[in-house]
N, C-alpha and C. Protein backbone atom coordinates (compact mmCIF):
# COMPACT_ATOMS: atom_id res chain seq x y z
N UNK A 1 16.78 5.28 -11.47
CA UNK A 1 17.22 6.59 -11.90
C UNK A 1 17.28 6.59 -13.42
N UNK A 2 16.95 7.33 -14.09
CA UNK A 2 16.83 7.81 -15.57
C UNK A 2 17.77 8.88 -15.68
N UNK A 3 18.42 8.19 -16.86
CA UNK A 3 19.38 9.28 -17.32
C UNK A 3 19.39 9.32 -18.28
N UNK A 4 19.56 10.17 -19.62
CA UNK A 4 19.46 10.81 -21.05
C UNK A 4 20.42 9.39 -21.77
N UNK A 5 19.80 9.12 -22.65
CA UNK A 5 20.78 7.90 -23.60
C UNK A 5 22.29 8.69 -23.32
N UNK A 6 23.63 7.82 -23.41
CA UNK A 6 24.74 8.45 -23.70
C UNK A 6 25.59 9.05 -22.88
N UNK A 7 24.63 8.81 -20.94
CA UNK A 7 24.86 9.33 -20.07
C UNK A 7 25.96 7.97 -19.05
N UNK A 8 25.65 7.27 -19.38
CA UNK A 8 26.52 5.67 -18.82
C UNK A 8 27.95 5.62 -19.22
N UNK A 9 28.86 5.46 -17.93
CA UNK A 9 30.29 5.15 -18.36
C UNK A 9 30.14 3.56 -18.74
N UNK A 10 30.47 2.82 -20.03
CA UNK A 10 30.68 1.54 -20.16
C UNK A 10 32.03 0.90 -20.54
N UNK A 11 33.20 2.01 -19.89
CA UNK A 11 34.11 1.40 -19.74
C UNK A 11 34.75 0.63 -19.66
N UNK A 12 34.44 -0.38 -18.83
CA UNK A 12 34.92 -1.67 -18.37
C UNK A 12 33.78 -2.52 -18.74
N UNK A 13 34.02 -3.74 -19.57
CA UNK A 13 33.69 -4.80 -19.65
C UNK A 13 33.19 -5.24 -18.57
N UNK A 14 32.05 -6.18 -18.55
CA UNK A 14 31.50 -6.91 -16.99
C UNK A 14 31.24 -6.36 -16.31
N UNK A 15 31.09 -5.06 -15.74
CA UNK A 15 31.06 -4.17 -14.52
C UNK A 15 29.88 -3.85 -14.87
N UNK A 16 28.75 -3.67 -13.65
CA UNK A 16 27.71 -2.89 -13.95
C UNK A 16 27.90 -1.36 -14.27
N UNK A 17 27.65 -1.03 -15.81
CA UNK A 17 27.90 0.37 -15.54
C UNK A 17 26.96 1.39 -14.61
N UNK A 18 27.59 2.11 -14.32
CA UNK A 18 27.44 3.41 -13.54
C UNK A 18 27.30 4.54 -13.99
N UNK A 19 26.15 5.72 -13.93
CA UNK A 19 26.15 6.82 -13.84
C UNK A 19 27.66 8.22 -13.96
N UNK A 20 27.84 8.48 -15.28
CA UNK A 20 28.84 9.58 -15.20
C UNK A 20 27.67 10.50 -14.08
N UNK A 21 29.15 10.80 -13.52
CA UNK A 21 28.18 11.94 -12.28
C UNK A 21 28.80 13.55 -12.74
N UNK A 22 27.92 14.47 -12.81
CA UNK A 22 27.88 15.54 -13.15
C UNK A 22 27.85 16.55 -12.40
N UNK A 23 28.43 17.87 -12.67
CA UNK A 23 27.63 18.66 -10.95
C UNK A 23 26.45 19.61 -11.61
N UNK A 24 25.59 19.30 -10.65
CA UNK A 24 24.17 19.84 -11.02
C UNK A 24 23.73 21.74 -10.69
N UNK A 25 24.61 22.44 -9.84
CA UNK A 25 25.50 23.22 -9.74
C UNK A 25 26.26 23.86 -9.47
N UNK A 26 27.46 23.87 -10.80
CA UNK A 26 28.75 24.29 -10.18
C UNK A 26 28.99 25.10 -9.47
N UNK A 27 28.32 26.32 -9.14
CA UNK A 27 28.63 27.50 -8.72
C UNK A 27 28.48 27.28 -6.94
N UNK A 28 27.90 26.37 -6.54
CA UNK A 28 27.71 25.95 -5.43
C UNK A 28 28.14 25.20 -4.82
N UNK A 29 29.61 24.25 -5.68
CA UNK A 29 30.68 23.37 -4.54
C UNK A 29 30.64 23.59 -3.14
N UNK A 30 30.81 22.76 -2.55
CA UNK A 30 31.33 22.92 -0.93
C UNK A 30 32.31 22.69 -0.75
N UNK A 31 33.16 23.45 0.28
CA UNK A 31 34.48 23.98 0.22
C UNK A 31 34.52 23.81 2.08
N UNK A 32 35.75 23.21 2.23
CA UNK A 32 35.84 23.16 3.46
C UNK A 32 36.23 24.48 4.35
N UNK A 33 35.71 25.29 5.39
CA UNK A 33 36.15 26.47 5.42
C UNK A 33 35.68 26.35 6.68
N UNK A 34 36.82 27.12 7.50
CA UNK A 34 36.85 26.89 9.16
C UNK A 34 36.77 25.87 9.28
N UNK A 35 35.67 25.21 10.16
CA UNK A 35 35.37 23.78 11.16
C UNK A 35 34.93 23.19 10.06
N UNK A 36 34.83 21.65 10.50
CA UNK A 36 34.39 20.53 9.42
C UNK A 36 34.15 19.33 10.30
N UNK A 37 33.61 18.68 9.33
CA UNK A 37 32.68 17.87 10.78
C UNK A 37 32.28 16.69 9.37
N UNK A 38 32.29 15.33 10.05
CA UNK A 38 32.00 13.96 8.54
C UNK A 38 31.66 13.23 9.43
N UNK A 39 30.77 12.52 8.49
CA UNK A 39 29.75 10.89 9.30
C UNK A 39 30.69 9.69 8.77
N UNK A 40 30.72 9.32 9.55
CA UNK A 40 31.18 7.86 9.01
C UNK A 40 30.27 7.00 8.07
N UNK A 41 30.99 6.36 6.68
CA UNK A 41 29.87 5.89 5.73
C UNK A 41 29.34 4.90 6.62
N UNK A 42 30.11 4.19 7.14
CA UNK A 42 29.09 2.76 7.80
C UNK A 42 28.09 3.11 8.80
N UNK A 43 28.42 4.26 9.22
CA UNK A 43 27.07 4.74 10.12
C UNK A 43 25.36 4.12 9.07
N UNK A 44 25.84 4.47 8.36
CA UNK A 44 24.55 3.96 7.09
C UNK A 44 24.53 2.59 6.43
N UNK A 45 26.10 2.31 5.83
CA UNK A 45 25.85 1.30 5.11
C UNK A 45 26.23 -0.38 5.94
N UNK A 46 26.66 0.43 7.34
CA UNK A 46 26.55 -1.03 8.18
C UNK A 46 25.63 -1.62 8.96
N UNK A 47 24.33 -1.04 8.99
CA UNK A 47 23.49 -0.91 9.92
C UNK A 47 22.98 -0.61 10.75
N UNK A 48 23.74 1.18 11.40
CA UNK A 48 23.68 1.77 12.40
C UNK A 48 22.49 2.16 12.40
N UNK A 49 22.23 3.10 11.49
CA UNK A 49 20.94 4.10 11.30
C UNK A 49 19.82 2.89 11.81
N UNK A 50 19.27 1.93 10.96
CA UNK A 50 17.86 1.84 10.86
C UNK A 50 17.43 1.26 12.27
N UNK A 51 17.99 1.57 13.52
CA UNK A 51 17.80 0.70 14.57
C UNK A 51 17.57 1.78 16.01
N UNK A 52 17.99 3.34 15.12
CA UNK A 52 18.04 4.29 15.83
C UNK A 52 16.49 5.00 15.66
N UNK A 53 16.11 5.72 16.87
CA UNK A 53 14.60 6.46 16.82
C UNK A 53 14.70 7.94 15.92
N UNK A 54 14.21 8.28 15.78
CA UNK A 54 14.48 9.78 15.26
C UNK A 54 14.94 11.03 15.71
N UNK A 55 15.33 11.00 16.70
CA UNK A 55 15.41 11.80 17.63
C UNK A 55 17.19 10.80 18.55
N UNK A 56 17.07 9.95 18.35
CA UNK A 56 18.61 9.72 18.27
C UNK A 56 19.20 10.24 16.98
N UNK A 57 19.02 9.86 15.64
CA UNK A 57 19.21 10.16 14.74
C UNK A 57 19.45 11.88 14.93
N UNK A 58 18.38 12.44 15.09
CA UNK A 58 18.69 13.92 14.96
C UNK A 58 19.54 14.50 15.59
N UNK A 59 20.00 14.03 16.86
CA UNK A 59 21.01 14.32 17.82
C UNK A 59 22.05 14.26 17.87
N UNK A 60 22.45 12.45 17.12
CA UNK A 60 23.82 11.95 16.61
C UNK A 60 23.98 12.79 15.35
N UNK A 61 23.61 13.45 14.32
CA UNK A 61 23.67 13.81 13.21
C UNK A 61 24.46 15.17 14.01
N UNK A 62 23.30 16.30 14.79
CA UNK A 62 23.91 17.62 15.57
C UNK A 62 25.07 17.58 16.13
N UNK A 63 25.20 16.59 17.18
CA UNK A 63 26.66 16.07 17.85
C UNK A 63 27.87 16.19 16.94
N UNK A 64 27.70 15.36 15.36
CA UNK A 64 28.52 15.34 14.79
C UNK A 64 29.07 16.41 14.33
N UNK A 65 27.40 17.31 14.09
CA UNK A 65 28.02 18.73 13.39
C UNK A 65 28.93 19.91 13.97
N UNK A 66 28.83 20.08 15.43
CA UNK A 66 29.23 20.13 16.07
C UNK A 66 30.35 20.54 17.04
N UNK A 67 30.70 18.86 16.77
CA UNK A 67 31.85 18.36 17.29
C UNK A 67 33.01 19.11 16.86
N UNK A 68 34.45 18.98 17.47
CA UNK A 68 35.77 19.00 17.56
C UNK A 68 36.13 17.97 16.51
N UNK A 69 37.44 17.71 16.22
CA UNK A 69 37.93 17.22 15.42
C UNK A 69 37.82 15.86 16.32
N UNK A 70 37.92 15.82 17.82
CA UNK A 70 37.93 14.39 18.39
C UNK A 70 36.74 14.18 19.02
N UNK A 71 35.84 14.78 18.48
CA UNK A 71 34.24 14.46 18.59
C UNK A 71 33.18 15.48 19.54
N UNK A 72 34.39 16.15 19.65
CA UNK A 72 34.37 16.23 21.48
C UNK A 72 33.14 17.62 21.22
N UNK A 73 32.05 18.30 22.20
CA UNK A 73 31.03 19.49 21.84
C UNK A 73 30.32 19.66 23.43
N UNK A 74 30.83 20.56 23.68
CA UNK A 74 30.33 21.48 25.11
C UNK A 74 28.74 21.94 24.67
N UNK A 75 28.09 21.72 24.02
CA UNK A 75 27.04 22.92 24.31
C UNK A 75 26.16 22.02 25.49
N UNK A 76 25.19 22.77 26.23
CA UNK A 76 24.93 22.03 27.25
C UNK A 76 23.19 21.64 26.83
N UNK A 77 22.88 21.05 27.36
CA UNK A 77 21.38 20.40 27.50
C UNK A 77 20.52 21.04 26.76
N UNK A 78 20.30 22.70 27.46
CA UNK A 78 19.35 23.28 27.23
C UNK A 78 19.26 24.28 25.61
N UNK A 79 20.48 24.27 26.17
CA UNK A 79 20.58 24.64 24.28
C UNK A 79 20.66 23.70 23.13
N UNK A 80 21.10 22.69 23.38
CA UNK A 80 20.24 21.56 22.38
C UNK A 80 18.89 21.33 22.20
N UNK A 81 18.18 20.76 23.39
CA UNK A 81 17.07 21.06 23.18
C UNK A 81 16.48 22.08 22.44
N UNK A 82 16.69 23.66 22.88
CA UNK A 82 15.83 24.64 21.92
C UNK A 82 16.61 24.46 20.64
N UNK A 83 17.54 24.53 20.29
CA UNK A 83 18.36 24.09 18.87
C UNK A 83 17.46 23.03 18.11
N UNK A 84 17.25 22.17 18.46
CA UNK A 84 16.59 20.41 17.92
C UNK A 84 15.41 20.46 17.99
N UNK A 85 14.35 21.95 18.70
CA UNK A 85 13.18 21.98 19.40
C UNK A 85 12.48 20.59 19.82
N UNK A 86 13.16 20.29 20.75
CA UNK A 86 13.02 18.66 21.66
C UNK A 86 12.76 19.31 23.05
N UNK A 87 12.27 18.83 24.04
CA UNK A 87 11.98 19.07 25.38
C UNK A 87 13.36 17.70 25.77
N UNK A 88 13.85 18.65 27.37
CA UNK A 88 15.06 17.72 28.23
C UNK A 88 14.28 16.41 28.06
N UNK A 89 13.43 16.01 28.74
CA UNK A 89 13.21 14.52 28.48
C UNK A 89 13.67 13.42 27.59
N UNK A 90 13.05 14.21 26.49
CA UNK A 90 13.22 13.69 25.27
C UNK A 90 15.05 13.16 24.49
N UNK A 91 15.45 14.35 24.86
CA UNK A 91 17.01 14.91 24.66
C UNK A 91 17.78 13.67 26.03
N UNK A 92 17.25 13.49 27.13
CA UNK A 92 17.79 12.83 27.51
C UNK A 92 17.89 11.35 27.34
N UNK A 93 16.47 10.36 26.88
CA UNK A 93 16.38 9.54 26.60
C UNK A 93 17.53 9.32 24.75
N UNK A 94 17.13 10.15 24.10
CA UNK A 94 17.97 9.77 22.88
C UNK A 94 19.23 9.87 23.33
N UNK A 95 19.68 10.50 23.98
CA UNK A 95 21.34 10.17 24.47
C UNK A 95 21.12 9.05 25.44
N UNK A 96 20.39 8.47 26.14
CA UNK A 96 21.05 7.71 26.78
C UNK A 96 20.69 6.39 25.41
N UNK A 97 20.53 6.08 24.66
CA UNK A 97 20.08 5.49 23.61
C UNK A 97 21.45 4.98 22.41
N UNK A 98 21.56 6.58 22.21
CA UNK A 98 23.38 6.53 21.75
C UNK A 98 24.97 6.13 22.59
N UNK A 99 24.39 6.43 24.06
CA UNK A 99 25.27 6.17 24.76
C UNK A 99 25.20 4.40 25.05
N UNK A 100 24.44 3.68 25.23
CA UNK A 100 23.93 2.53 25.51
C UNK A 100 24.38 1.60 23.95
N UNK A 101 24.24 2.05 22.85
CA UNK A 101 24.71 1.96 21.44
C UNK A 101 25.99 2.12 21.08
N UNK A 102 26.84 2.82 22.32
CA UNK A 102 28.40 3.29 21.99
C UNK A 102 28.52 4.25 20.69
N UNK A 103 27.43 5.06 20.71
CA UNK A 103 27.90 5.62 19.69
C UNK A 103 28.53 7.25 20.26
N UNK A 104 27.66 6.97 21.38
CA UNK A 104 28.45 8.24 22.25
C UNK A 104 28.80 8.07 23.85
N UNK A 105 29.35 9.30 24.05
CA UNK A 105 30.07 9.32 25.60
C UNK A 105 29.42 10.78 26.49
N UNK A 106 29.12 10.58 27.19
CA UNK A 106 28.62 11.65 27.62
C UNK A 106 28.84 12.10 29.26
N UNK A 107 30.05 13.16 29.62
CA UNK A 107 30.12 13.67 30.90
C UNK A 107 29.39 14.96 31.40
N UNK A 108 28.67 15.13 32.19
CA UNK A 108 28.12 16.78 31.75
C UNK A 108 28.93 17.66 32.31
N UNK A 109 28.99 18.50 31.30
CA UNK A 109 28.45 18.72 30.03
C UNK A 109 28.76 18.72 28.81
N UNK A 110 29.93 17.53 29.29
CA UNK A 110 31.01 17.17 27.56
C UNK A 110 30.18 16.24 26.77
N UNK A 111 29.81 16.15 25.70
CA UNK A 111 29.72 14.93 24.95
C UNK A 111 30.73 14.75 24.18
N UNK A 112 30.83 13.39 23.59
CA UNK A 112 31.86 12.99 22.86
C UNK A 112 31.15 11.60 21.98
N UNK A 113 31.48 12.15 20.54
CA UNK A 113 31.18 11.31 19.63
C UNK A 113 32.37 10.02 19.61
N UNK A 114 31.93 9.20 19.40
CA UNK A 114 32.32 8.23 19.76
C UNK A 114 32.96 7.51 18.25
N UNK A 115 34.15 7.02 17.74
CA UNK A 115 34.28 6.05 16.49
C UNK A 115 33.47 5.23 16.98
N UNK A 116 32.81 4.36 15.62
CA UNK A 116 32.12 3.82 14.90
C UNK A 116 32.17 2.32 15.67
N UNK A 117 31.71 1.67 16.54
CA UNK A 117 31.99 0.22 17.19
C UNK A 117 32.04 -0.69 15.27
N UNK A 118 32.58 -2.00 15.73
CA UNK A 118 33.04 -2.74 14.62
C UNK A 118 31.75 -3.36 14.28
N UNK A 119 30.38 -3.53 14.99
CA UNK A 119 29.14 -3.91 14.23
C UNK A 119 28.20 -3.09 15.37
N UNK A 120 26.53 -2.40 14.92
CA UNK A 120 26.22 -2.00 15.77
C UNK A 120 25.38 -2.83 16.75
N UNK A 121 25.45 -2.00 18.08
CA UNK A 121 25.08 -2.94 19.73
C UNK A 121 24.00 -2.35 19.37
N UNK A 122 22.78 -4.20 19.04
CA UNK A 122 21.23 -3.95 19.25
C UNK A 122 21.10 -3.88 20.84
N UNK A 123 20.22 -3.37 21.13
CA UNK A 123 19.35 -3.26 22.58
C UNK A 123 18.49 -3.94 22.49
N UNK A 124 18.20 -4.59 23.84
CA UNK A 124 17.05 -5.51 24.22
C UNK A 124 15.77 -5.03 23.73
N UNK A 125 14.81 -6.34 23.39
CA UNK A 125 13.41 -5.74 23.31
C UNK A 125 12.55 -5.48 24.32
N UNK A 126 11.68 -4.33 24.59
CA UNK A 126 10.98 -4.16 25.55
C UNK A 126 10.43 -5.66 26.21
N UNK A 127 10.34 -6.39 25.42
CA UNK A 127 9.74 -8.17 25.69
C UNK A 127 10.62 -8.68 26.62
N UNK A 128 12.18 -8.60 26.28
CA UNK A 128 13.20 -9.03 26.52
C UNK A 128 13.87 -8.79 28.08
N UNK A 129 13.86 -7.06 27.72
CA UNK A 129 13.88 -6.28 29.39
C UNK A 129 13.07 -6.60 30.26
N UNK A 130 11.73 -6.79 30.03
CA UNK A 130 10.77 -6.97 31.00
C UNK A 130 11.08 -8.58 31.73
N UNK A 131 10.99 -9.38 30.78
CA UNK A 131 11.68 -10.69 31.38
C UNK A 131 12.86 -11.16 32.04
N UNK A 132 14.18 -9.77 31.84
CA UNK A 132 15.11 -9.93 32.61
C UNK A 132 14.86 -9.02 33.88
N UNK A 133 14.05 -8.28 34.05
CA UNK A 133 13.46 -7.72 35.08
C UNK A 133 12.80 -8.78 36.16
N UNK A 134 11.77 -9.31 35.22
CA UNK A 134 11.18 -10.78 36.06
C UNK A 134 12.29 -11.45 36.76
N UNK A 135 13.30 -12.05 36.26
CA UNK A 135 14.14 -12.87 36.15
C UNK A 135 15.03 -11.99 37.52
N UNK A 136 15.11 -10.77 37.74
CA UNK A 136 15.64 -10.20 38.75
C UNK A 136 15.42 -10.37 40.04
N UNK A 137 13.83 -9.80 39.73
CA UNK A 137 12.93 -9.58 41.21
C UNK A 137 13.05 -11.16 41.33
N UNK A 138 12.94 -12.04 40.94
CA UNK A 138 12.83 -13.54 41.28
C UNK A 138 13.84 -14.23 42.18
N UNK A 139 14.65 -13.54 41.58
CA UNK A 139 16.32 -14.07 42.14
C UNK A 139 16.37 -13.20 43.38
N UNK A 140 16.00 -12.34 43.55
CA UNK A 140 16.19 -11.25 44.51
C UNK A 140 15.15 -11.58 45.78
N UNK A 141 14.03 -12.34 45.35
CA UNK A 141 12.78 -12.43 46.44
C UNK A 141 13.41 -14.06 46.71
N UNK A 142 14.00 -14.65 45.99
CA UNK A 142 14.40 -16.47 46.82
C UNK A 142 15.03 -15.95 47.25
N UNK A 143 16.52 -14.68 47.40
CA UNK A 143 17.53 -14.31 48.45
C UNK A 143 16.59 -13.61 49.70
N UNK A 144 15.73 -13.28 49.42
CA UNK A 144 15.15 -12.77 50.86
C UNK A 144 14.60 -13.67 51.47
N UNK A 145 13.75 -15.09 50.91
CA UNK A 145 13.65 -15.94 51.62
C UNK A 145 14.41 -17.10 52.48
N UNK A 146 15.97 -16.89 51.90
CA UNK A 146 16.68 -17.98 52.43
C UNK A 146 16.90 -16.84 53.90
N UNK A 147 17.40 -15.45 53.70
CA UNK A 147 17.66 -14.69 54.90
C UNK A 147 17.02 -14.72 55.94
N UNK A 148 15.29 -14.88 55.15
CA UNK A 148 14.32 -15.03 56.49
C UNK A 148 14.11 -16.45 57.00
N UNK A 149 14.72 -17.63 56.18
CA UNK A 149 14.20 -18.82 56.93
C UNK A 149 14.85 -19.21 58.10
């Protein structure tokens, strides 16, 4: 970032200085008014985001906007979808994605944003699933053979 000579707080000794921050414009503050709705910073700076598809992302972002003060947002399926212009499919896989992630809760037709788990839950790799799949049917076909011997 480039900023005009003269623009750096160098306040403090040793500290990397930092950017005086300015408002670019004033006349346009945001002002909390009626409902209000906030992301959690670590959603970003702990590693939530980069593990999510885009379409989780877009959903968890809506959810939030949303939401109740305790996360909580009735609208149902179909109006998300045309809202997000996503088809149900789609809308259903990214929630079950967030839900599987704990980042949400979902009864229909309540969802509920979920606080922030203390590090985020990776999901298996398609590599991974498929081999505990193997690892199923395997266990499952020696129990049918001891039944039939």
């Amino acid at each position: 970032m480039h900023l005009p000579e003269g623009k750096w707080d160098h306040s403090k000794q040793g500290v990397t200085a930092m950017p005086i921050k300015k408002l670019l414009c004033p006349e346009r503050i945001r002002k909390i008014e009626g409902s209000f709705s906030w992301i959690d910073h670590r959603f970003i700076t702990a590693g939530f985001l980069p593990d999510l598809s885009t379409l989780e992302i877009l959903l968890y972002l809506f959810l939030v906007a949303v939401s109740d003060r305790n996360g909580l947002s009735f609208y149902h399926d179909d109006r998300i979808a045309s809202l997000l212009k996503i088809d149900l499919v789609s809308l259903g896989k990214a929630r079950e994605g967030l839900v599987q992630r704990s980042l949400l809760a979902y009864e229909p037709p309540l969802y509920q944003v979920l606080s922030l788990p203390p590090e985020p839950v990776l999901l298996p790799s398609r590599e991974e699933r498929a081999k505990r799949e193997q690892e199923k049917a395997k266990h499952f076909f020696k129990q049918i053979q001891e039944v039939l011997k």
